[in-house]
Protein backbone atom coordinates (compact mmCIF):
# COMPACT_ATOMS: atom_id res chain seq x y z
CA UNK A 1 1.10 21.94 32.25
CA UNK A 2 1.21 18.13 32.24
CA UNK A 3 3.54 16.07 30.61
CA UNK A 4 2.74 15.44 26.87
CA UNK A 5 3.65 12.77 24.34
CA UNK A 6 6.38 14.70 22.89
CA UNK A 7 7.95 15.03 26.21
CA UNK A 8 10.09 11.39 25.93
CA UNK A 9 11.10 12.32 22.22
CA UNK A 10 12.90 15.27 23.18
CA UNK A 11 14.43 14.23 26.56
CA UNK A 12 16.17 11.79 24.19
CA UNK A 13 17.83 14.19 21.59
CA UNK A 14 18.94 15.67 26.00
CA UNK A 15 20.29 12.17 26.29
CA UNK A 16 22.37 12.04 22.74
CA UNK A 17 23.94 15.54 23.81
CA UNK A 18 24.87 14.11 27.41
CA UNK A 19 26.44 11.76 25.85
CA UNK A 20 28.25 13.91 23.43
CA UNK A 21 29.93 15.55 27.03
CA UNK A 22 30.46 12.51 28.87
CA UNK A 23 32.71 11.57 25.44
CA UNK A 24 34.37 14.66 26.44
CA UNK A 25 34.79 13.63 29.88
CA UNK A 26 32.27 16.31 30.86
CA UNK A 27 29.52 15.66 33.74
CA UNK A 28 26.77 14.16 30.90
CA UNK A 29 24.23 16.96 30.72
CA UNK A 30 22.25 17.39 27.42
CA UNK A 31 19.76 20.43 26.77
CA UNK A 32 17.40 20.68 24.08
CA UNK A 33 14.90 23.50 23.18
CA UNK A 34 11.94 23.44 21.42
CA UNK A 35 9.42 25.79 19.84
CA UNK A 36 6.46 24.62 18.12
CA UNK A 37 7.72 21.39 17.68
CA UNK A 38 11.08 21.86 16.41
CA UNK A 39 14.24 21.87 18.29
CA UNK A 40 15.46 25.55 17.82
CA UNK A 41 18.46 24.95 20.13
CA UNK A 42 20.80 21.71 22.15
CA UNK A 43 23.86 21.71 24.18
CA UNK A 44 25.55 19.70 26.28
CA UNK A 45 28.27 20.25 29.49
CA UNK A 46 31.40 22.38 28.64
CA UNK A 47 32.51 23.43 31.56
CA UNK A 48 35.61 21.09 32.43
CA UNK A 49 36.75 21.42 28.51
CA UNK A 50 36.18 25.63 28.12
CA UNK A 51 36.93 26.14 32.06
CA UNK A 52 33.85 27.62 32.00
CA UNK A 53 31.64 28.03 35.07
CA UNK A 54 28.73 29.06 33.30
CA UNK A 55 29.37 26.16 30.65
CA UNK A 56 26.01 23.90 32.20
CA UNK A 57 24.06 22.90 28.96
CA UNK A 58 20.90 24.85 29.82
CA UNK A 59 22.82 28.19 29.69
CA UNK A 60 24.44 27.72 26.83
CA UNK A 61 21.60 26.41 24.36
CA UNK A 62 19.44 29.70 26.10
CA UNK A 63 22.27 32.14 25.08
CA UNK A 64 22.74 30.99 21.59
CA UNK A 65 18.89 29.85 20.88
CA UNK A 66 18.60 33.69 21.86
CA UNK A 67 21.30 34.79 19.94
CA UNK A 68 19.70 32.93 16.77
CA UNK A 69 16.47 34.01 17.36
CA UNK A 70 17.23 37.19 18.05
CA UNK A 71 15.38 37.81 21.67
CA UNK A 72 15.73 37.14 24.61
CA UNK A 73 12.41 36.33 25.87
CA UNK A 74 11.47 32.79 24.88
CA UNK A 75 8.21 32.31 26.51
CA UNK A 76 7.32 30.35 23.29
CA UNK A 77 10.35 27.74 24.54
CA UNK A 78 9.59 24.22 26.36
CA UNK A 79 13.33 23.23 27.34
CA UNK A 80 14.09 19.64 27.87
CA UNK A 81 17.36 18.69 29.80
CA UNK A 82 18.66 15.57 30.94
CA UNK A 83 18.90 16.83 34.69
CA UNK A 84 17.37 18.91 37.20
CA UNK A 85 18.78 22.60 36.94
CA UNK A 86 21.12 24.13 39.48
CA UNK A 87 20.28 27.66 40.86
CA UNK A 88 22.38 29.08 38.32
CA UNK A 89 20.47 28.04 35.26
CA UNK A 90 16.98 28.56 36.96
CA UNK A 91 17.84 31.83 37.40
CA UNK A 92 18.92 32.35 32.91
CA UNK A 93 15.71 30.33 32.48
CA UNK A 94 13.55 33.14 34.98
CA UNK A 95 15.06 36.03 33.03
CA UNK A 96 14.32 34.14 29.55
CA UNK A 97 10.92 34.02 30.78
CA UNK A 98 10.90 30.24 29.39
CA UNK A 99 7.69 29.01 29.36
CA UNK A 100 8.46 25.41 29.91
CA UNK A 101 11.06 22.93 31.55
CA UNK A 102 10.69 19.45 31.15
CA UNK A 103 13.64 17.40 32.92
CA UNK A 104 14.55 13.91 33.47
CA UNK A 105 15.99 12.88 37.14
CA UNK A 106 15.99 15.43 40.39
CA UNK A 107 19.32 16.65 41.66
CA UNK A 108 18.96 16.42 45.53
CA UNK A 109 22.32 17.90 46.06
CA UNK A 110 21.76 20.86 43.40
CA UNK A 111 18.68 21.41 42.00
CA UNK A 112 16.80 24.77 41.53
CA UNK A 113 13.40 23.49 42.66
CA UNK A 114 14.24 20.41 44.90
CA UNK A 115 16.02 22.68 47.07
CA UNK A 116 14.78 26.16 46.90
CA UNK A 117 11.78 25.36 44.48
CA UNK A 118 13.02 28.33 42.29
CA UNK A 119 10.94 27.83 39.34
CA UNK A 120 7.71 28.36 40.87
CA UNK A 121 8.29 30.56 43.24
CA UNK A 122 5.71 33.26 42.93
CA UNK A 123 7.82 36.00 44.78
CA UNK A 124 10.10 36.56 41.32
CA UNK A 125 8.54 38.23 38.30
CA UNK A 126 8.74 34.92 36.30
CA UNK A 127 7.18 31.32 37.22
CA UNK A 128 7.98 28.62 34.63
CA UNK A 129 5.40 25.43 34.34
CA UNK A 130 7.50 22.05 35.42
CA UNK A 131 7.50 18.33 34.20
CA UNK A 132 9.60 16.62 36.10
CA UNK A 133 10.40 12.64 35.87
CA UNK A 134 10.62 12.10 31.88
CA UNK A 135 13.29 9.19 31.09
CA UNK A 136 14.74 10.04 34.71
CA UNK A 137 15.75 6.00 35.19
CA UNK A 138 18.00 6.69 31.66
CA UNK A 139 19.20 10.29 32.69
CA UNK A 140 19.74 9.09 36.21
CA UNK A 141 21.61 6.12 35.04
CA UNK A 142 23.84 7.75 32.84
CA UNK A 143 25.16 9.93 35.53
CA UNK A 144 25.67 6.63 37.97
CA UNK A 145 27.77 5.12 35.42
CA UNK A 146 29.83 8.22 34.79
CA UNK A 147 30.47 9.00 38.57
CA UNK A 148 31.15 5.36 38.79
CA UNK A 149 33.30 5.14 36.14
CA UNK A 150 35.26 8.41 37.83
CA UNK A 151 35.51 7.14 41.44
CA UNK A 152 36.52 3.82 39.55
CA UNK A 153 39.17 5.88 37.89
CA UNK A 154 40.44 8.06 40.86
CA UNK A 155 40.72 4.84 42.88
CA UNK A 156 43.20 3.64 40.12
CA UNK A 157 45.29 7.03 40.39
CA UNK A 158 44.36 7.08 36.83
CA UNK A 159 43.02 10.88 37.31
């Protein structure tokens, strides 16, 4: 599946809940999901706050969009986030059996499907359909300034 018009919308409600974390000092990740057009679900980066390592925003709007739904499967589900997935969250979004990601800029370092290509690989009982690229100059950007912004800090000893 192609992008659609909706696609920029939603990527940025991502970017309002990225920000919402990098407030928090948290790397600025935003999730949204979506069914039919409405935004059942959005979450943003937790895990330096909750000293969580399963606090990514694409985990946590899954578990509680599941939670409020009340199943786990959410075929049905286009998820927009701010940045490409790590393995970690490819592999929640595989057993969600999401039918859709949509995400703004690649991780090179730490993405499901620019390293391992995760997501579509046929071998697992799940496939998901991809858009890539949506906003990724804003999503990208907003994670240059706040490693900037860090370095910038850790240079000062202020961290």
């Amino acid at each position: 599946m192609g992008r659609v018009a909706s696609d920029d919308y939603f990527i940025r409600i991502a970017l309002k809940e990225a920000e919402k974390a990098c407030q928090k000092e948290e790397v600025p990740v935003g999730a949204v999901l979506v069914i039919n057009s409405k935004v059942v679900g959005r979450a943003h980066n937790i895990r330096e706050s909750k000293f969580d390592p399963t606090g990514h925003a694409e985990t946590i709007v899954l578990r509680r969009a599941a939670m409020r739904l009340k199943r786990w499967r959410l075929n049905d589900a286009t998820l927009y986030v701010t940045k490409e997935p790590c393995i970690m969250c490819a592999g929640v979004m595989i057993n969600a059996r999401l039918g859709r990601l949509v995400y703004g800029c690649s991780d090179s370092k730490g993405g499901a499907q620019t390293l391992f290509r995760i997501l579509s690989d046929r071998r697992l009982n799940h496939t998901i359909s991809l858009t890539a690229g949506v906003c990724e100059d804003e999503c990208a950007g907003m994670l240059r300034r706040f490693f900037s912004e860090r370095r910038k800090k850790a240079k000062e000893g202020i961290e």
